[in-house]
Protein backbone atom coordinates (compact mmCIF):
# COMPACT_ATOMS: atom_id res chain seq x y z
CA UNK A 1 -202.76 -31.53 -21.55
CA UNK A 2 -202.69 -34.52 -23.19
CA UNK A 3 -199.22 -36.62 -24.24
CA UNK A 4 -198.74 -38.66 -27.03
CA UNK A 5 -197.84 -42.16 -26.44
CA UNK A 6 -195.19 -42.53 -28.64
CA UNK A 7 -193.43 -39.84 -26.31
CA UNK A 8 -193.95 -41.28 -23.06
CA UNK A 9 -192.84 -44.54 -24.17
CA UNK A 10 -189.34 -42.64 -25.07
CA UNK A 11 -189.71 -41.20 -21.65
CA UNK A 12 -190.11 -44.32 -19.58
CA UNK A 13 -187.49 -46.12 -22.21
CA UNK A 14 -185.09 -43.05 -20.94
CA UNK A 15 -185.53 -44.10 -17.46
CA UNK A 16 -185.21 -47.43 -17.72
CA UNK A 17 -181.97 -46.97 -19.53
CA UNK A 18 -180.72 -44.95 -16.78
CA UNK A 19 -181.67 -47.84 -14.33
CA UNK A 20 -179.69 -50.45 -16.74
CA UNK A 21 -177.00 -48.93 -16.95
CA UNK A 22 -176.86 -48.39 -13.50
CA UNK A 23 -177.38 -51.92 -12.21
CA UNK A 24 -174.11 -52.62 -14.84
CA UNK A 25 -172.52 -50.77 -12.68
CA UNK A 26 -173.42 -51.93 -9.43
CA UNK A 27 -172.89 -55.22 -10.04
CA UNK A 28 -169.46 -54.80 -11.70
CA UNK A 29 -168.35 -52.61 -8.69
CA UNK A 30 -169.98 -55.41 -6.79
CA UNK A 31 -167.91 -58.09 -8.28
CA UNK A 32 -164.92 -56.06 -7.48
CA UNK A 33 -165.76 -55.72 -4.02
CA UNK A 34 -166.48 -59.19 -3.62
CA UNK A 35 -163.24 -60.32 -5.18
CA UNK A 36 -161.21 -58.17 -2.77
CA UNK A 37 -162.94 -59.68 -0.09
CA UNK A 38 -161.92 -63.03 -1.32
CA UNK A 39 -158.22 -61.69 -1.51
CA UNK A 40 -158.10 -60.38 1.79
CA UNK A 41 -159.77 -64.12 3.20
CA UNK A 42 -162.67 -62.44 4.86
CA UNK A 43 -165.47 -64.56 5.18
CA UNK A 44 -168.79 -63.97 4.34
CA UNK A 45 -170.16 -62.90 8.21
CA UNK A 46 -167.11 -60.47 8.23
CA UNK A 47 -168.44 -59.18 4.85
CA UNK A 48 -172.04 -58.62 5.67
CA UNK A 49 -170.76 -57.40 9.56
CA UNK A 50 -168.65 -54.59 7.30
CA UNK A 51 -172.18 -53.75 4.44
CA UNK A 52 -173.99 -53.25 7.43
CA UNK A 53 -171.34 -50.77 9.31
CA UNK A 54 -170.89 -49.23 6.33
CA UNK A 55 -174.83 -48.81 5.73
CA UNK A 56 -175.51 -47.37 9.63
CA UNK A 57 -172.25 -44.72 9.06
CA UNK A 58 -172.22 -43.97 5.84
CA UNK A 59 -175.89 -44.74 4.69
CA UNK A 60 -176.95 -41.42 5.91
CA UNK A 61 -173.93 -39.04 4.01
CA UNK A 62 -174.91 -41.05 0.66
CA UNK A 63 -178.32 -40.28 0.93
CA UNK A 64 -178.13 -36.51 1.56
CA UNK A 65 -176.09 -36.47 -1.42
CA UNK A 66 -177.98 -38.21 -4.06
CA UNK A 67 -180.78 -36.14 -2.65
CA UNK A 68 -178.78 -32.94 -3.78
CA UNK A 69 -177.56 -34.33 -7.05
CA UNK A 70 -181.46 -35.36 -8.01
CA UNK A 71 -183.41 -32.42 -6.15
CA UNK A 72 -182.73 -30.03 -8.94
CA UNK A 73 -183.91 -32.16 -11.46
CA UNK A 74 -187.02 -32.70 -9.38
CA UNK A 75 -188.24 -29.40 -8.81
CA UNK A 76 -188.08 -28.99 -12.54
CA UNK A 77 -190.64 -31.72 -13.05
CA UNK A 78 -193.86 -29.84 -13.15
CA UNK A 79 -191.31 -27.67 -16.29
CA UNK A 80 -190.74 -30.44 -17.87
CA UNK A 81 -194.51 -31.94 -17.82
CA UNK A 82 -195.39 -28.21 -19.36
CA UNK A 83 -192.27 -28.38 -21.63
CA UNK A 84 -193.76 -31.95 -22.67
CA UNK A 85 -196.88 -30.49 -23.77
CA UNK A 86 -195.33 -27.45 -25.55
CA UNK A 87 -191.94 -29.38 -26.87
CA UNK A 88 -191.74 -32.87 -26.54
CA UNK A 89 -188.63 -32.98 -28.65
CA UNK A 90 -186.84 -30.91 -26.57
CA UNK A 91 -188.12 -32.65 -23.27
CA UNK A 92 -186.90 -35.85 -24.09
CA UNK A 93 -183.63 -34.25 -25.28
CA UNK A 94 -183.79 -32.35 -22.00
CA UNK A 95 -184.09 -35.56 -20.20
CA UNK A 96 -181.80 -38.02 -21.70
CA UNK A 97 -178.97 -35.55 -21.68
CA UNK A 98 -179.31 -34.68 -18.01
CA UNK A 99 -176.62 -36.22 -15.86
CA UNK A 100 -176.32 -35.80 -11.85
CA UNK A 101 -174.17 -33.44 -10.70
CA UNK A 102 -171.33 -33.96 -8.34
CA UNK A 103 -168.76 -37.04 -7.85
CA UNK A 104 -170.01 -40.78 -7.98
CA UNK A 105 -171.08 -42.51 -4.27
């Protein structure tokens, strides 16, 4: 199977769309986060003391749900690489319509 260039730049363009748009995102709910801080006087040791909590409790929960939002779309990899030598239209479609499922971390 061989794929055309032109496609797997759209591919890896996809993904790194995806990853834009979610650093936006991060960093805006990051700004809010910070702010709050601000507001409430905490300083920055109380802030990292409280990421750090948070990552040992609830580090765990968020990663066994982003696994189960993504595993679907990873077990249809080895589709969509067939589907990509068949379709590649309808791959990329496939691919840049696909959103998670289930409610934001």
């Amino acid at each position: 199977m061989e794929i055309d260039r032109y496609v797997l730049t759209q591919l890896l363009e996809a993904f790194v769309d995806y990853a834009t748009v979610l650093q936006r995102e991060l960093m805006l709910y990051q700004l809010l986060f910070q702010g709050a801080c601000q507001a409430e006087g905490l300083t920055p040791q109380q802030i990292e003391k409280a990421l750090e909590r948070a990552r040992q409790t609830q580090g765990p929960k968020i990663r066994e749900a982003t696994h189960a939002m993504y595993k679907d779309l990873l077990a249809k990899v080895p589709s969509i690489i067939d589907l990509l030598a068949d379709d590649q239209t309808k791959a990329l479609t496939f691919l840049k319509e696909w959103m998670p499922k289930g409610p934001p971390n």
